[in-house]
C-alpha atoms as a PDB file:
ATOM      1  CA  UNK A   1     100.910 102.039  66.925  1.00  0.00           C
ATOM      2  CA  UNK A   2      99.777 102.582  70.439  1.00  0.00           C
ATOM      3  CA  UNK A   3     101.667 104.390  72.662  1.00  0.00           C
ATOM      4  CA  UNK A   4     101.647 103.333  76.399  1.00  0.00           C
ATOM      5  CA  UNK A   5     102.617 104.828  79.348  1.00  0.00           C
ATOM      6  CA  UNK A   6     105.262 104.017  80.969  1.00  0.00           C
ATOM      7  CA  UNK A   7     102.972 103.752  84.732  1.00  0.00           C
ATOM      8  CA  UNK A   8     101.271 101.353  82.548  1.00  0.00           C
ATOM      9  CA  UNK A   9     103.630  99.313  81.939  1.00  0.00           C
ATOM     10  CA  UNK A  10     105.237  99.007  85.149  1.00  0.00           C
ATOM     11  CA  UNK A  11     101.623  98.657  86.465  1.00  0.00           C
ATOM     12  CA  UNK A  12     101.153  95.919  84.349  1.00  0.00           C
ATOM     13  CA  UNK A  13     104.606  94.197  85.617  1.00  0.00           C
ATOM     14  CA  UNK A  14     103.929  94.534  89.449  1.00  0.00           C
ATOM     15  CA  UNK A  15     100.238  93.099  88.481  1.00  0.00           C
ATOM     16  CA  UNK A  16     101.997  90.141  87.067  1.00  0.00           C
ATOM     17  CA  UNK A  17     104.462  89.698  89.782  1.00  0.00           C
ATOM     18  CA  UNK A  18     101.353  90.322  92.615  1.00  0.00           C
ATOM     19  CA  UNK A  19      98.995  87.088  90.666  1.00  0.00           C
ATOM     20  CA  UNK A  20     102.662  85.158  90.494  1.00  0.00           C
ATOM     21  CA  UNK A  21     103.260  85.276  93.859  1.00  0.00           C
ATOM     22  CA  UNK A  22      99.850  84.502  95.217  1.00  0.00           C
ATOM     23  CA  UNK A  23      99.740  81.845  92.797  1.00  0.00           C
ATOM     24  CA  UNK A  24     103.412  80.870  94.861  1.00  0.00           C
ATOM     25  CA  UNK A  25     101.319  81.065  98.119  1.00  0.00           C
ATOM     26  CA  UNK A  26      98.199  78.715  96.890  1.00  0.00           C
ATOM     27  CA  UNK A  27     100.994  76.064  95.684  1.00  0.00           C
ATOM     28  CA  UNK A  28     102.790  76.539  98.717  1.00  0.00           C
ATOM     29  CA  UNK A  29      99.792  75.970 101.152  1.00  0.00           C
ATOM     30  CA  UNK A  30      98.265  73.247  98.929  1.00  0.00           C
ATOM     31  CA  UNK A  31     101.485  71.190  99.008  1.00  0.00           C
ATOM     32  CA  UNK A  32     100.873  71.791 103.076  1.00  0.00           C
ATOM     33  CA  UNK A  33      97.865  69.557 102.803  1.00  0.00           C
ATOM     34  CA  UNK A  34      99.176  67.091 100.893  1.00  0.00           C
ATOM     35  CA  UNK A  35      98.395  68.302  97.097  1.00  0.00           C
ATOM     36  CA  UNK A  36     100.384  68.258  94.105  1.00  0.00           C
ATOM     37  CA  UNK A  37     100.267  71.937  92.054  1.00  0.00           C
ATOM     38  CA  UNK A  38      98.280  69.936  89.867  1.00  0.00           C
ATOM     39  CA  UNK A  39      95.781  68.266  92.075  1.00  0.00           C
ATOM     40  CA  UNK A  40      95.391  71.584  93.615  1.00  0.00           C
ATOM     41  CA  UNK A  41      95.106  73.176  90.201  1.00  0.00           C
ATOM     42  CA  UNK A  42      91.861  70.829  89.365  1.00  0.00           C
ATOM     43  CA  UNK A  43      90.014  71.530  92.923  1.00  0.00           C
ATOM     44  CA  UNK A  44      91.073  75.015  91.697  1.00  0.00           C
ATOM     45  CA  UNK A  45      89.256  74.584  88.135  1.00  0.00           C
ATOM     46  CA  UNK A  46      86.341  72.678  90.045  1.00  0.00           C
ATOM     47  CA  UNK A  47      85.477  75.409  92.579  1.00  0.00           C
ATOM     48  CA  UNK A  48      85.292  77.578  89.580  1.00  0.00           C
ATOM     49  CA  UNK A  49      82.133  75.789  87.898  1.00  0.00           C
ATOM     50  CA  UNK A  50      80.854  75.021  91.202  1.00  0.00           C
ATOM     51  CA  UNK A  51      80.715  79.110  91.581  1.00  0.00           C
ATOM     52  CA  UNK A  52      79.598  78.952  87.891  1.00  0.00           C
ATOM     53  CA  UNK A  53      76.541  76.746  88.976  1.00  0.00           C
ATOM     54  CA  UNK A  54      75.285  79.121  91.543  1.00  0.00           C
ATOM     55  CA  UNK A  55      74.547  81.622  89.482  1.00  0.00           C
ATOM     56  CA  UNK A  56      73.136  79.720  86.589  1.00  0.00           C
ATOM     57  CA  UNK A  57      71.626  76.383  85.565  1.00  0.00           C
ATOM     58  CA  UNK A  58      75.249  75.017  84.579  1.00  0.00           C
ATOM     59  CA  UNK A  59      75.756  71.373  84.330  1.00  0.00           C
ATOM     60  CA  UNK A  60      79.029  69.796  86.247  1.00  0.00           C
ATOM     61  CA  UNK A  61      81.611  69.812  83.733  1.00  0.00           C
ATOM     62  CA  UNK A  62      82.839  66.668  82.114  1.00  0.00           C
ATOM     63  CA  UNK A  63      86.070  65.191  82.128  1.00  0.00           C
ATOM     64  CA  UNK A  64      86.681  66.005  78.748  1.00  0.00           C
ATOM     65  CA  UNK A  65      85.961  69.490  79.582  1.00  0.00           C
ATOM     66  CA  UNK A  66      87.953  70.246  82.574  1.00  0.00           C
ATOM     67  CA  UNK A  67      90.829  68.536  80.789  1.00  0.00           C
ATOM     68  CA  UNK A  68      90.319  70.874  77.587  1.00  0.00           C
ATOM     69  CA  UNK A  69      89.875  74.040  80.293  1.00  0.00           C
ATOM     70  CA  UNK A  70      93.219  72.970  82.064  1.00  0.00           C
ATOM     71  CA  UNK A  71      95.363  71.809  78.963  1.00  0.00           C
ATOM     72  CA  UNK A  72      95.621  68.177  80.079  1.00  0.00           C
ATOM     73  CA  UNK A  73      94.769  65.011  78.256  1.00  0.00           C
ATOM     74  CA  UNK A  74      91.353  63.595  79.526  1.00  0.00           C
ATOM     75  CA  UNK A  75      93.392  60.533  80.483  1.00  0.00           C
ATOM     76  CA  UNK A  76      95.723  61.987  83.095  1.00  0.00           C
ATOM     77  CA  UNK A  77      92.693  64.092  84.461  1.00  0.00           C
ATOM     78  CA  UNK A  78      91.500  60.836  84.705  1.00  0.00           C
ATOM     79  CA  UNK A  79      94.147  59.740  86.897  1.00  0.00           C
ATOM     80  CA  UNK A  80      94.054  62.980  88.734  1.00  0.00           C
ATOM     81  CA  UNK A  81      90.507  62.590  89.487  1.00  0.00           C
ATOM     82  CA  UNK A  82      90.646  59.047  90.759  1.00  0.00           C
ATOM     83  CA  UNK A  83      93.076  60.490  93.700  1.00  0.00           C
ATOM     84  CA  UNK A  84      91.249  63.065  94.765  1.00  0.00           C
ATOM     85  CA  UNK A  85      87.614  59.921  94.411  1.00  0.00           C
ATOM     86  CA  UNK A  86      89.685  58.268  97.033  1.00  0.00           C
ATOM     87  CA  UNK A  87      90.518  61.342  99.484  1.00  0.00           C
ATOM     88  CA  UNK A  88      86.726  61.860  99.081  1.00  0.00           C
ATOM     89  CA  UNK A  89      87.197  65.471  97.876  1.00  0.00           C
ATOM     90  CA  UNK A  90      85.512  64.777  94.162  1.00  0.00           C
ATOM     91  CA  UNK A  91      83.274  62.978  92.663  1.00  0.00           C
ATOM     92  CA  UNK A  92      82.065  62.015  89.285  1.00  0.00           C
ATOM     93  CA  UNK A  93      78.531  61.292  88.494  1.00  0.00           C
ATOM     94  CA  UNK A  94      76.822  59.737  84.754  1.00  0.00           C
ATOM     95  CA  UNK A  95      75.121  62.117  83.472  1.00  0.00           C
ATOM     96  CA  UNK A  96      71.124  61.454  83.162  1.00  0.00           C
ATOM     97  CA  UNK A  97      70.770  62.270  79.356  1.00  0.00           C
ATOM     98  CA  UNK A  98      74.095  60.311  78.123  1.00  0.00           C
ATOM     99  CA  UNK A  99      75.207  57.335  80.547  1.00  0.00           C
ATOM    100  CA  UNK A 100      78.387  57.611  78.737  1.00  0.00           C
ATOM    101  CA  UNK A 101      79.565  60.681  80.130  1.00  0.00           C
ATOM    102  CA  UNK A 102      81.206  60.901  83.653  1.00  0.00           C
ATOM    103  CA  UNK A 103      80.701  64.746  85.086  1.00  0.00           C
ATOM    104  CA  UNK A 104      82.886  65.478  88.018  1.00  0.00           C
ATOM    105  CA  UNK A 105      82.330  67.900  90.898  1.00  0.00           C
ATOM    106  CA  UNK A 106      83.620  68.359  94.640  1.00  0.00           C
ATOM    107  CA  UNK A 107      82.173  66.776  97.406  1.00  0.00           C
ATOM    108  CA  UNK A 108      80.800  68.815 100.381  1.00  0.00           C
ATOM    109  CA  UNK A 109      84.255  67.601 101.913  1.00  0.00           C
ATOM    110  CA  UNK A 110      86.284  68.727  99.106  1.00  0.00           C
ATOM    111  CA  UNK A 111      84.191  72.497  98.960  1.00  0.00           C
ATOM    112  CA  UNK A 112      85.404  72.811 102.545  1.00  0.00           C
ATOM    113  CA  UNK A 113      88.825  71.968 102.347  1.00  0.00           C
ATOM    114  CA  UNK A 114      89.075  74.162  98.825  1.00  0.00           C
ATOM    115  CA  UNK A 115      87.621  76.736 100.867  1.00  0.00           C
ATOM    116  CA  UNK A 116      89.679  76.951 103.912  1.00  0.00           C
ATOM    117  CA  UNK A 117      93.253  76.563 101.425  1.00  0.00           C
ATOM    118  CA  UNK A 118      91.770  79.729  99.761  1.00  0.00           C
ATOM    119  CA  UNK A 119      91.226  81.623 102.570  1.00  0.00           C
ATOM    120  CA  UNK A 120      94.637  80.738 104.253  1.00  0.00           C
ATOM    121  CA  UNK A 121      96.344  81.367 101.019  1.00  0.00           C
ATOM    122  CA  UNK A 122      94.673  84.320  99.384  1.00  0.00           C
ATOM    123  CA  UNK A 123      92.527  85.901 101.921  1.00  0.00           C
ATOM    124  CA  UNK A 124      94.710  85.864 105.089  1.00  0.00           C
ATOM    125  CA  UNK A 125      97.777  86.407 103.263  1.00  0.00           C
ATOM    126  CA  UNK A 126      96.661  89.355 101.093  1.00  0.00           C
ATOM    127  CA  UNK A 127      95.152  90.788 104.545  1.00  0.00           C
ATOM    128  CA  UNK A 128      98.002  90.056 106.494  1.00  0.00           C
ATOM    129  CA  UNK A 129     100.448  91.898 103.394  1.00  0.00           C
ATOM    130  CA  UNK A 130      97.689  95.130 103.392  1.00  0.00           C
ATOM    131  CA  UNK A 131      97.369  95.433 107.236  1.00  0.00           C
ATOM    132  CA  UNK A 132     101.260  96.562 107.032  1.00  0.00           C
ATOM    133  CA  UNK A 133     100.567  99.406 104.785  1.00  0.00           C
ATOM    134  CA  UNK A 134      99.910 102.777 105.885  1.00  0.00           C
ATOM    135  CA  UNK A 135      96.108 104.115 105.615  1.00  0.00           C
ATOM    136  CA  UNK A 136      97.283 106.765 102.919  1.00  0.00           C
ATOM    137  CA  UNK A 137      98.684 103.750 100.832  1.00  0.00           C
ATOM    138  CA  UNK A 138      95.295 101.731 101.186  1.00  0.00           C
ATOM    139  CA  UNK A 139      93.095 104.683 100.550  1.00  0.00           C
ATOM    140  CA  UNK A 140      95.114 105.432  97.244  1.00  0.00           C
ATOM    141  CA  UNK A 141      95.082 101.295  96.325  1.00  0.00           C
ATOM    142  CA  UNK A 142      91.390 101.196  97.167  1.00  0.00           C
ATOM    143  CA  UNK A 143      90.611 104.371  94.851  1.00  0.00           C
ATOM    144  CA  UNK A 144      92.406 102.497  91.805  1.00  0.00           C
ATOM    145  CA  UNK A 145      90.877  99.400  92.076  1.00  0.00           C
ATOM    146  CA  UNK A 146      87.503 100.818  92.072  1.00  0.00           C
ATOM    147  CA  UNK A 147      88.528 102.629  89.535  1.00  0.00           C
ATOM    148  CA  UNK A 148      90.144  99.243  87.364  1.00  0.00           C
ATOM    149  CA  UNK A 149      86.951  97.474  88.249  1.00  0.00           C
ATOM    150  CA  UNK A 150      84.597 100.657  86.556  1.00  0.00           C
ATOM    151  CA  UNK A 151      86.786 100.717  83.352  1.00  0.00           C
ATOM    152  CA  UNK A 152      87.117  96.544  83.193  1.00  0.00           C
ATOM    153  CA  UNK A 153      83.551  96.564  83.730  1.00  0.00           C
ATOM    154  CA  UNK A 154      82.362  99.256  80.963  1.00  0.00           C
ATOM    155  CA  UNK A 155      84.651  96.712  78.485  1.00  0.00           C
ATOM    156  CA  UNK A 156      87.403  98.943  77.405  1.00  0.00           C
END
């Protein structure tokens, strides 16, 4: 058996509660825009393979697959997706080898709206909570995180 240490652990629970409350702050400024969680949580899952796409020849993903990626039924994607048609933030295409599959993606409307709820929620916010630490306290964070990154990286 493994034996952890105990800065481990409580590393491990403040990571948790950190991701948990920025998830709180996406939901928070998505509902400000007029989003359900889950609406939000498929723009979310879009963006994703739309970042996916720039760095490799990646098809759109179907409907089947988003639904399978999010845990949802492809039917109340479905429904999901024909909201989001009408706000003109997605939009699903056939795809040219099968005319029976739909592939959905985010409009250039949608990409811009995604990206300004990220920034407010997770880029402004995490700046705004790290501008109120001291320089010491940054220095240290910074040094870990590089450090996190090198050992995630390296696959251990």
């Amino acid at each position: 058996m493994i034996k952890i240490n105990n800065n481990i652990i409580e590393i491990w629970k403040y990571w948790e509660k950190i991701n948990r409350n920025i998830r709180l702050k996406h939901r928070e400024t998505a509902q400000k825009y007029g989003f359900t969680f889950e609406q939000f949580h498929l723009l979310i899952e879009l963006d994703q393979h739309t970042e996916l796409k720039l760095t490799a020849d990646i098809l759109p993903p179907t409907i089947g697959e988003v639904a399978d990626d999010i845990g949802n039924a492809p039917h109340t994607l479905s429904e999901r997706i024909k909201r989001l048609e009408k706000k003109g933030l997605v939009e699903k295409k056939r795809d040219n080898k099968d005319l029976r599959v739909n592939r959905i993606m985010l409009t250039h409307q949608g990409q811009l709206l995604i990206d300004k709820i990220k920034n407010e929620a997770g880029n402004i916010f995490i700046y705004n909570t790290l501008e109120h630490m001291d320089q010491k306290s940054l220095n240290n964070l910074l040094i870990g995180l590089k450090e996190l990154n090198q050992e995630i990286s390296k696959g251990n």
